[in-house]
C-alpha atoms as a PDB file:
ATOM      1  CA  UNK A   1     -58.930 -44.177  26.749  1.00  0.00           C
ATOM      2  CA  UNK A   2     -56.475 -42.465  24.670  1.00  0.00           C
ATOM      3  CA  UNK A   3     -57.198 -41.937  20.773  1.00  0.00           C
ATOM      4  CA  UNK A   4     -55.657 -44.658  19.182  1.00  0.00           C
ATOM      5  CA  UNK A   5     -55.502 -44.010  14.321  1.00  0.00           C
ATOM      6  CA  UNK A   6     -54.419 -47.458  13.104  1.00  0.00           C
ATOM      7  CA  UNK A   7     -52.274 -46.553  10.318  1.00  0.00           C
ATOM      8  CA  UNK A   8     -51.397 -50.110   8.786  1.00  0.00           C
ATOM      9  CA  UNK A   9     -51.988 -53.861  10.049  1.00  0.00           C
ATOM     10  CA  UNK A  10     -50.130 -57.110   8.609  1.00  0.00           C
ATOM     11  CA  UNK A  11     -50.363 -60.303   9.433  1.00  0.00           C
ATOM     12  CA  UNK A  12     -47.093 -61.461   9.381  1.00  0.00           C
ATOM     13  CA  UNK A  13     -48.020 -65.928  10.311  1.00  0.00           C
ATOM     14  CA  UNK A  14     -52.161 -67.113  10.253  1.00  0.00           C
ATOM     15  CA  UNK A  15     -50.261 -70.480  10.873  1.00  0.00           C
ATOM     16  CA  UNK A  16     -51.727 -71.898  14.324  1.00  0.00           C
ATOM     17  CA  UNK A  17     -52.553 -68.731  15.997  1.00  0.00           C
ATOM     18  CA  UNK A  18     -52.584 -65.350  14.648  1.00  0.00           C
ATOM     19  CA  UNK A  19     -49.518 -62.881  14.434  1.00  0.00           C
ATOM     20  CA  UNK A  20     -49.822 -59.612  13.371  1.00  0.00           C
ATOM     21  CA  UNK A  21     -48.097 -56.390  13.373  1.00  0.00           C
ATOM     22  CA  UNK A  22     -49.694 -53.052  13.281  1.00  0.00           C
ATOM     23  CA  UNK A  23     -48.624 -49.168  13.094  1.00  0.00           C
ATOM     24  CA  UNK A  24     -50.725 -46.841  15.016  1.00  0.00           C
ATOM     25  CA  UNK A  25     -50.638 -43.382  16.008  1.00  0.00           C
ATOM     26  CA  UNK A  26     -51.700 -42.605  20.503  1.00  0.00           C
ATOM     27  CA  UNK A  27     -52.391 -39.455  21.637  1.00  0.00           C
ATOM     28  CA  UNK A  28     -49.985 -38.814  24.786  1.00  0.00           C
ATOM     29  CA  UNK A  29     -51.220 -37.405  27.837  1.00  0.00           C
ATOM     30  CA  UNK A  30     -49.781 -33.811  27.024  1.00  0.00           C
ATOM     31  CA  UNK A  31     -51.825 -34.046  24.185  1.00  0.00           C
ATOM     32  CA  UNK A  32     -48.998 -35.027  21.507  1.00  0.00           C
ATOM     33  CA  UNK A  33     -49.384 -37.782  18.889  1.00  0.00           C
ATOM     34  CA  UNK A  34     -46.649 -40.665  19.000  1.00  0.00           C
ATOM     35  CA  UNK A  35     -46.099 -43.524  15.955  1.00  0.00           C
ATOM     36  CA  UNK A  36     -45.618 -46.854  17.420  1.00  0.00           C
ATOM     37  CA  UNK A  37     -45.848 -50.302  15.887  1.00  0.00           C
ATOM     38  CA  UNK A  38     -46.312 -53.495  17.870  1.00  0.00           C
ATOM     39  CA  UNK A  39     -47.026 -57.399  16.791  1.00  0.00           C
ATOM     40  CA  UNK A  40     -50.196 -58.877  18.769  1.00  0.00           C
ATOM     41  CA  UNK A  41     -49.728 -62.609  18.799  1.00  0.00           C
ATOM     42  CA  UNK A  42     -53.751 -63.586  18.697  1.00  0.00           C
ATOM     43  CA  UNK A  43     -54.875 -66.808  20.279  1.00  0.00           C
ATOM     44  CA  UNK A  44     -58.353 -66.550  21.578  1.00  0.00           C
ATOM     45  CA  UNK A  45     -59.029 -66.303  25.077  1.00  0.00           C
ATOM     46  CA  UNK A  46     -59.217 -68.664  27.787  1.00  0.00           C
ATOM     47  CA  UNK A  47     -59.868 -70.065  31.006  1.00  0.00           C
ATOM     48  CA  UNK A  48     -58.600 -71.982  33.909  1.00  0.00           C
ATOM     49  CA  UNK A  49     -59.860 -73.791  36.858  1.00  0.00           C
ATOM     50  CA  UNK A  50     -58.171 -74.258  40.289  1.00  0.00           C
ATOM     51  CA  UNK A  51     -59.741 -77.775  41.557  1.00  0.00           C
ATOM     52  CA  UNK A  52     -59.871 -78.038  45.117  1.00  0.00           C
ATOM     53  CA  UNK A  53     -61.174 -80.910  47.877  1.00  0.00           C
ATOM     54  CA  UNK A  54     -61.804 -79.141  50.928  1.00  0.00           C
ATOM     55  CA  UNK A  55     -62.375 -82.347  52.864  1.00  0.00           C
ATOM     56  CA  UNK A  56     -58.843 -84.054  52.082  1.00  0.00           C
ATOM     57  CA  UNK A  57     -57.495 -80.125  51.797  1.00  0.00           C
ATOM     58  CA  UNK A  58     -55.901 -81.396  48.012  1.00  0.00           C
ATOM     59  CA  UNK A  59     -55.916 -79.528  44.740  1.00  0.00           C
ATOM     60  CA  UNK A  60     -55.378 -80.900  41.362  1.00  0.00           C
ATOM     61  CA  UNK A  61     -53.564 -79.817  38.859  1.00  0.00           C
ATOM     62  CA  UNK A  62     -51.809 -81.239  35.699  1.00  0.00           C
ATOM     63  CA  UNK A  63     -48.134 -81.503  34.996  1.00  0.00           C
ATOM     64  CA  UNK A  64     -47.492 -81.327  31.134  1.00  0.00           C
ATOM     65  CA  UNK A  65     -44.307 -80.336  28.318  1.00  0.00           C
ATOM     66  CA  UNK A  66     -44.904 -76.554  27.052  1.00  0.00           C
ATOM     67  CA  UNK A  67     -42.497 -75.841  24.439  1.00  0.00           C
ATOM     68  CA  UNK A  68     -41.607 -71.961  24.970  1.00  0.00           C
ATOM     69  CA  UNK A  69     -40.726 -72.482  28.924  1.00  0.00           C
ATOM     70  CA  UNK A  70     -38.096 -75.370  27.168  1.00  0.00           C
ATOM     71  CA  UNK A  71     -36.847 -73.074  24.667  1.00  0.00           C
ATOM     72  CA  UNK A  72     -36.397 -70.252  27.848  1.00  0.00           C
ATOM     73  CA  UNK A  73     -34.263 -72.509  29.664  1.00  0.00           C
ATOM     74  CA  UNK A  74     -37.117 -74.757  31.550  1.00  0.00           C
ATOM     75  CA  UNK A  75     -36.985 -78.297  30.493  1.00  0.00           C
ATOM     76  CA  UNK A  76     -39.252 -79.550  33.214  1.00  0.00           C
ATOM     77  CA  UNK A  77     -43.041 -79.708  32.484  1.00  0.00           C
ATOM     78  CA  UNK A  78     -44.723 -77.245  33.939  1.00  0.00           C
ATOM     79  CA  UNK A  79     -46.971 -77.945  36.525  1.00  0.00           C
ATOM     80  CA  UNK A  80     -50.435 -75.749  36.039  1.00  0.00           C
ATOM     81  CA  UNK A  81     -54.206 -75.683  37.106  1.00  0.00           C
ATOM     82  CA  UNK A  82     -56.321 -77.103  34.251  1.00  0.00           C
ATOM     83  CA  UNK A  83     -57.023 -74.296  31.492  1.00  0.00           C
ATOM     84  CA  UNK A  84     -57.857 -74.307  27.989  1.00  0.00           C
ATOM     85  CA  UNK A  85     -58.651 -72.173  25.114  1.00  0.00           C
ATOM     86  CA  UNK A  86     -62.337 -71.198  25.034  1.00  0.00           C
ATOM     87  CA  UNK A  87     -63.136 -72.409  21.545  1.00  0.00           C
ATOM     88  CA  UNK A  88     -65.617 -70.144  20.486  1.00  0.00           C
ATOM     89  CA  UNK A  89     -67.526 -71.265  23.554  1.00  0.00           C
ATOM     90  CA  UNK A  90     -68.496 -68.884  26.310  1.00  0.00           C
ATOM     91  CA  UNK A  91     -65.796 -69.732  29.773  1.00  0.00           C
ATOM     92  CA  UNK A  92     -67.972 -71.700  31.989  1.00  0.00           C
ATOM     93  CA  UNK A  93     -68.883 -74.136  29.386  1.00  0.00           C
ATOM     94  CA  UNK A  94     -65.268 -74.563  28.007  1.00  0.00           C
ATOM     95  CA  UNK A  95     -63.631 -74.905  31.802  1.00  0.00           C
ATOM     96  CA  UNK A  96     -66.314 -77.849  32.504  1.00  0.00           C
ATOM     97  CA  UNK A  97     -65.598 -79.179  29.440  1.00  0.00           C
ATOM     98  CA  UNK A  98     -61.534 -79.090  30.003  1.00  0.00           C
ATOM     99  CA  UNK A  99     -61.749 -80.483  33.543  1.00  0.00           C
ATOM    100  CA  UNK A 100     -63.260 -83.386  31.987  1.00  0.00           C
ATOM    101  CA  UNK A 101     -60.019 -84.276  29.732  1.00  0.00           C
ATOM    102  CA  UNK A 102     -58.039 -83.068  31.407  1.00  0.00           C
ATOM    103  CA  UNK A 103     -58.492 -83.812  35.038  1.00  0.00           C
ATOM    104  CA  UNK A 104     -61.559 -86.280  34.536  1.00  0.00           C
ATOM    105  CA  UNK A 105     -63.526 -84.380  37.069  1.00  0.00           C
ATOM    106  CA  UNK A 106     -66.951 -83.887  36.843  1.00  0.00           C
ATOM    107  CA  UNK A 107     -67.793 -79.765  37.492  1.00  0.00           C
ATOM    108  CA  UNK A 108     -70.995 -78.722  38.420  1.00  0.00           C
ATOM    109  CA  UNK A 109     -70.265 -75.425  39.697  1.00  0.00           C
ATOM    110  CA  UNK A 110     -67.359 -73.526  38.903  1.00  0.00           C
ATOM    111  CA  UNK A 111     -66.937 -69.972  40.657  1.00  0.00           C
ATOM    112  CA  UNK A 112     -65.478 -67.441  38.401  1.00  0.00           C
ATOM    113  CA  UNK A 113     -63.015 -65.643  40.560  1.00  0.00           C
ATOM    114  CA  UNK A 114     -61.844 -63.083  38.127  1.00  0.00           C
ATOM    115  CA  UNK A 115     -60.339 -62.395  34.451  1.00  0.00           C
ATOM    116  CA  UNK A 116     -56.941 -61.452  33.499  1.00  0.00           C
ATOM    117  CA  UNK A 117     -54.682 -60.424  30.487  1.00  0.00           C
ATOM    118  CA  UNK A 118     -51.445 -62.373  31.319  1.00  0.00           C
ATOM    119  CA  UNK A 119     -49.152 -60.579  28.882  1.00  0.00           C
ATOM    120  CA  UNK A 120     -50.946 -57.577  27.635  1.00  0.00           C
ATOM    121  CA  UNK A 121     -47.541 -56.566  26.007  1.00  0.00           C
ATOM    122  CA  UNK A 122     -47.918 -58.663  23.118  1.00  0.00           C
ATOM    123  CA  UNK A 123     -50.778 -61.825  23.867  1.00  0.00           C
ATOM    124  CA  UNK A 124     -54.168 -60.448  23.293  1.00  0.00           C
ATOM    125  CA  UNK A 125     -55.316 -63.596  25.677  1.00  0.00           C
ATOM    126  CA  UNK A 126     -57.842 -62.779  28.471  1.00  0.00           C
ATOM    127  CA  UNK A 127     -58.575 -65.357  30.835  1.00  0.00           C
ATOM    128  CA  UNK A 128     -61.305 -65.709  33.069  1.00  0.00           C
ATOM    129  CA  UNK A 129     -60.287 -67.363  36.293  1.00  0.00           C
ATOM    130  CA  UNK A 130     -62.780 -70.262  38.214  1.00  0.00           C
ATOM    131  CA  UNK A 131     -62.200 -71.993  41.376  1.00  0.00           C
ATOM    132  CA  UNK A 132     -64.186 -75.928  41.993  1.00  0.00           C
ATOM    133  CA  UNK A 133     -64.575 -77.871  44.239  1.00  0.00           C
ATOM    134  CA  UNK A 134     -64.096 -82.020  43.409  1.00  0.00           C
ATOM    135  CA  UNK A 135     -64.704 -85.098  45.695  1.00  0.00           C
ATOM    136  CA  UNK A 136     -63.558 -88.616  44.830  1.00  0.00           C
ATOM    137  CA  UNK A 137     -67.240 -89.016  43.552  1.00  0.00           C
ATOM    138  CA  UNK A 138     -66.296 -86.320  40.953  1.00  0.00           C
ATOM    139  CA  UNK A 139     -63.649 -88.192  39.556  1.00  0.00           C
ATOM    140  CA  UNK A 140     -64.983 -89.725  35.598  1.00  0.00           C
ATOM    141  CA  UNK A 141     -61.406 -91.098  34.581  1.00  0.00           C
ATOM    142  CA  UNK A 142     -58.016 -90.862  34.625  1.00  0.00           C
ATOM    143  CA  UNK A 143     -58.124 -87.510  32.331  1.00  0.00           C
ATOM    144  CA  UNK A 144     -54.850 -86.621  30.429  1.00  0.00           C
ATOM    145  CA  UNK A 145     -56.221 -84.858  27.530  1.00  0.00           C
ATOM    146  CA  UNK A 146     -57.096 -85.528  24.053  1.00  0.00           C
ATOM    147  CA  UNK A 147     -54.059 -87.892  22.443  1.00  0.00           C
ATOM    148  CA  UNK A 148     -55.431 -86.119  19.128  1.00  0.00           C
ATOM    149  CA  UNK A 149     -54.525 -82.983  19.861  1.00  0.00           C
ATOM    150  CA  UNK A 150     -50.687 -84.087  21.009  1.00  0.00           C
ATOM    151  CA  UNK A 151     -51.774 -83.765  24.346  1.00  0.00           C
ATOM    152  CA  UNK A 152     -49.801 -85.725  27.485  1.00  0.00           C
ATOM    153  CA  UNK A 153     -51.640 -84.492  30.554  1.00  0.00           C
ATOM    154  CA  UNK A 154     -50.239 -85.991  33.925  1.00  0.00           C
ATOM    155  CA  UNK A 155     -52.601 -85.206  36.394  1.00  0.00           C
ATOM    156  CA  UNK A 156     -51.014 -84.495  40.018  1.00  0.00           C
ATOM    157  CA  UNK A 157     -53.000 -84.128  42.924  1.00  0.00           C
ATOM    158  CA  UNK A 158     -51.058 -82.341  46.360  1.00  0.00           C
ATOM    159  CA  UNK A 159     -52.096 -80.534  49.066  1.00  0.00           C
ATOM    160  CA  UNK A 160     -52.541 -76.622  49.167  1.00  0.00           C
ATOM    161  CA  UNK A 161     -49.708 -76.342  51.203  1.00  0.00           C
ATOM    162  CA  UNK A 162     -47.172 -78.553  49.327  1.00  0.00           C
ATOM    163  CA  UNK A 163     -48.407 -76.430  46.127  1.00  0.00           C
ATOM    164  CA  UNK A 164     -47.889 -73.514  47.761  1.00  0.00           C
ATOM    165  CA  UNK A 165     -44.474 -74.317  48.919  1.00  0.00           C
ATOM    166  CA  UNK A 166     -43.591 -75.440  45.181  1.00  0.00           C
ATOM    167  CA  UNK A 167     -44.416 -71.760  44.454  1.00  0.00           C
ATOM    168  CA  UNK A 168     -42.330 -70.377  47.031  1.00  0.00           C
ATOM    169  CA  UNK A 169     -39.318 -72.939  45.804  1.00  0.00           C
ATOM    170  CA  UNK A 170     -39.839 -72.066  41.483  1.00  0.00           C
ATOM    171  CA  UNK A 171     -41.173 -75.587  41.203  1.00  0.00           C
ATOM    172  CA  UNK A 172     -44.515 -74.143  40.578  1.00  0.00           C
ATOM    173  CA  UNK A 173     -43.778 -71.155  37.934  1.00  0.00           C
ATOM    174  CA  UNK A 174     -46.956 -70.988  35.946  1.00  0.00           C
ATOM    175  CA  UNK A 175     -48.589 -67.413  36.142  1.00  0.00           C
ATOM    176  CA  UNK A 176     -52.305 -69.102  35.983  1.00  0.00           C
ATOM    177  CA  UNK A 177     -51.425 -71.677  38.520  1.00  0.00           C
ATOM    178  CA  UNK A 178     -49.632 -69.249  41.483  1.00  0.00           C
ATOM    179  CA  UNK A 179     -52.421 -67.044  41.290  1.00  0.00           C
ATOM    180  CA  UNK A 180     -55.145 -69.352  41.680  1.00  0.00           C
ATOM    181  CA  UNK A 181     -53.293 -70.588  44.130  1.00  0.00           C
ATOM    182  CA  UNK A 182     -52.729 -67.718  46.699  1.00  0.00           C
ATOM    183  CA  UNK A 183     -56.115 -66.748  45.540  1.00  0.00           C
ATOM    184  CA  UNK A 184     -57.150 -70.426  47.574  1.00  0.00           C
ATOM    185  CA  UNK A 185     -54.881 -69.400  50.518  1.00  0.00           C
ATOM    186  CA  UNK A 186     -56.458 -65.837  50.670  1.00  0.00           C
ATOM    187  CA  UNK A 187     -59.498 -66.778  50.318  1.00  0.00           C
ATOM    188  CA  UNK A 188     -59.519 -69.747  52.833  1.00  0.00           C
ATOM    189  CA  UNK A 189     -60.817 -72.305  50.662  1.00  0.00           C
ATOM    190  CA  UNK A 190     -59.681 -75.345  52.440  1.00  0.00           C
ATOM    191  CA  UNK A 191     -61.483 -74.091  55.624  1.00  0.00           C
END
C-alpha cells in the first residue's frame, strides 16, 4: 500500500449520504510524493442477492425508478437483483431481511459469492454479493418494498436465459444485476 498524509478533509453535504472532499499527499512508485484531492461520496455498504428456482430455472429480480440512471439519459426503471444498504447490520442479516420487502421471499440460506467496490473512483460502497435459492413455498407476499421509505418495487420473475439475453440487448444494465447473473450462468446454477 502506498503512503497515503491526509492533508485536509471537508464535508462538503451530510444531507442523505455523506460527501466529502479531501487533499492528500501518495507516494508514487518511483518514490515521489504527488498532491491530489478527491470527493468520496459515503453511503454505507451493501448487499445484493441473486434469487434463483432451479426447478422452474427462474430468477427474480425487481424492476424499480432510480433517479441518477434518469438524469444520465435512462428513463426506464432499472431492472436489478434485490440489494439494499446494510444498515449497520452485518450482510447476511440485511440481504434476508431485504428479500423479504422486497421480493417477499423467505431466505434461509444465502451463499455469499463474493464482495465488490462498484465505483471505487468516488463511492466508498462495498458490496458483498449472495446467491438463493426460492421455491413457490418461499414466497411470504407480494414484496415491493417499504411505501415509507418512497419505495415502488415491481417484482419480475424470468428465466435465466431471458435475463441473460436482456443483458446482452442493454435491457438489463445494472452492474449488481449482470454480474450475478453470469456469475449463475458460470456457475451452472440452474443445473
Amino acid at each position: 500500500m502506498p503512503p497515503i498524509r491526509i492533508k485536509d478533509s471537508r464535508i462538503l453535504s451530510d444531507d442523505y449520504y455523506l460527501l466529502k472532499k479531501t487533499t492528500f499527499e501518495i507516494q508514487r512508485r518511483d518514490g515521489s510524493w504527488v498532491t491530489m484531492s478527491r470527493e468520496t461520496y459515503d453511503r454505507g455498504n451493501g448487499a445484493c442477492i441473486l434469487l434463483y428456482d432451479p426447478t422452474a430455472k427462474t430468477v427474480l429480480l425487481t424492476r424499480q425508478f432510480r433517479f441518477p440512471a434518469y438524469v444520465n439519459g435512462h428513463p426506464e426503471p432499472l431492472i436489478e437483483v434485490c440489494a439494499g444498504l446494510l444498515d449497520e447490520a452485518d450482510p447476511v442479516t440485511a440481504i434476508v431481511k431485504e428479500a423479504a420487502e422486497e421480493c417477499g421471499v423467505v431466505v434461509t440460506k444465502p451463499a455469499r459469492v463474493f464482495e465488490c467496490f462498484m465505483s471505487p473512483g468516488s463511492v466508498t460502497e462495498k458490496l458483498t454479493f449472495f446467491v438463493a435459492e426460492y421455491s413457490p413455498q418461499s414466497r411470504i407476499g407480494a414484496g415491493g418494498g417499504l411505501a415509507h421509505e418512497g419505495e415502488d418495487i415491481e417484482v419480475v420473475e424470468m428465466s435465466l436465459a431471458e435475463a441473460l439475453a436482456m443483458v446482452a440487448d442493454g435491457r438489463i444494465c445494472d452492474a449488481k444485476t449482470v454480474m450475478l447473473l453470469q456469475y449463475a450462468a458460470l456457475n451452472g446454477l440452474m443445473g
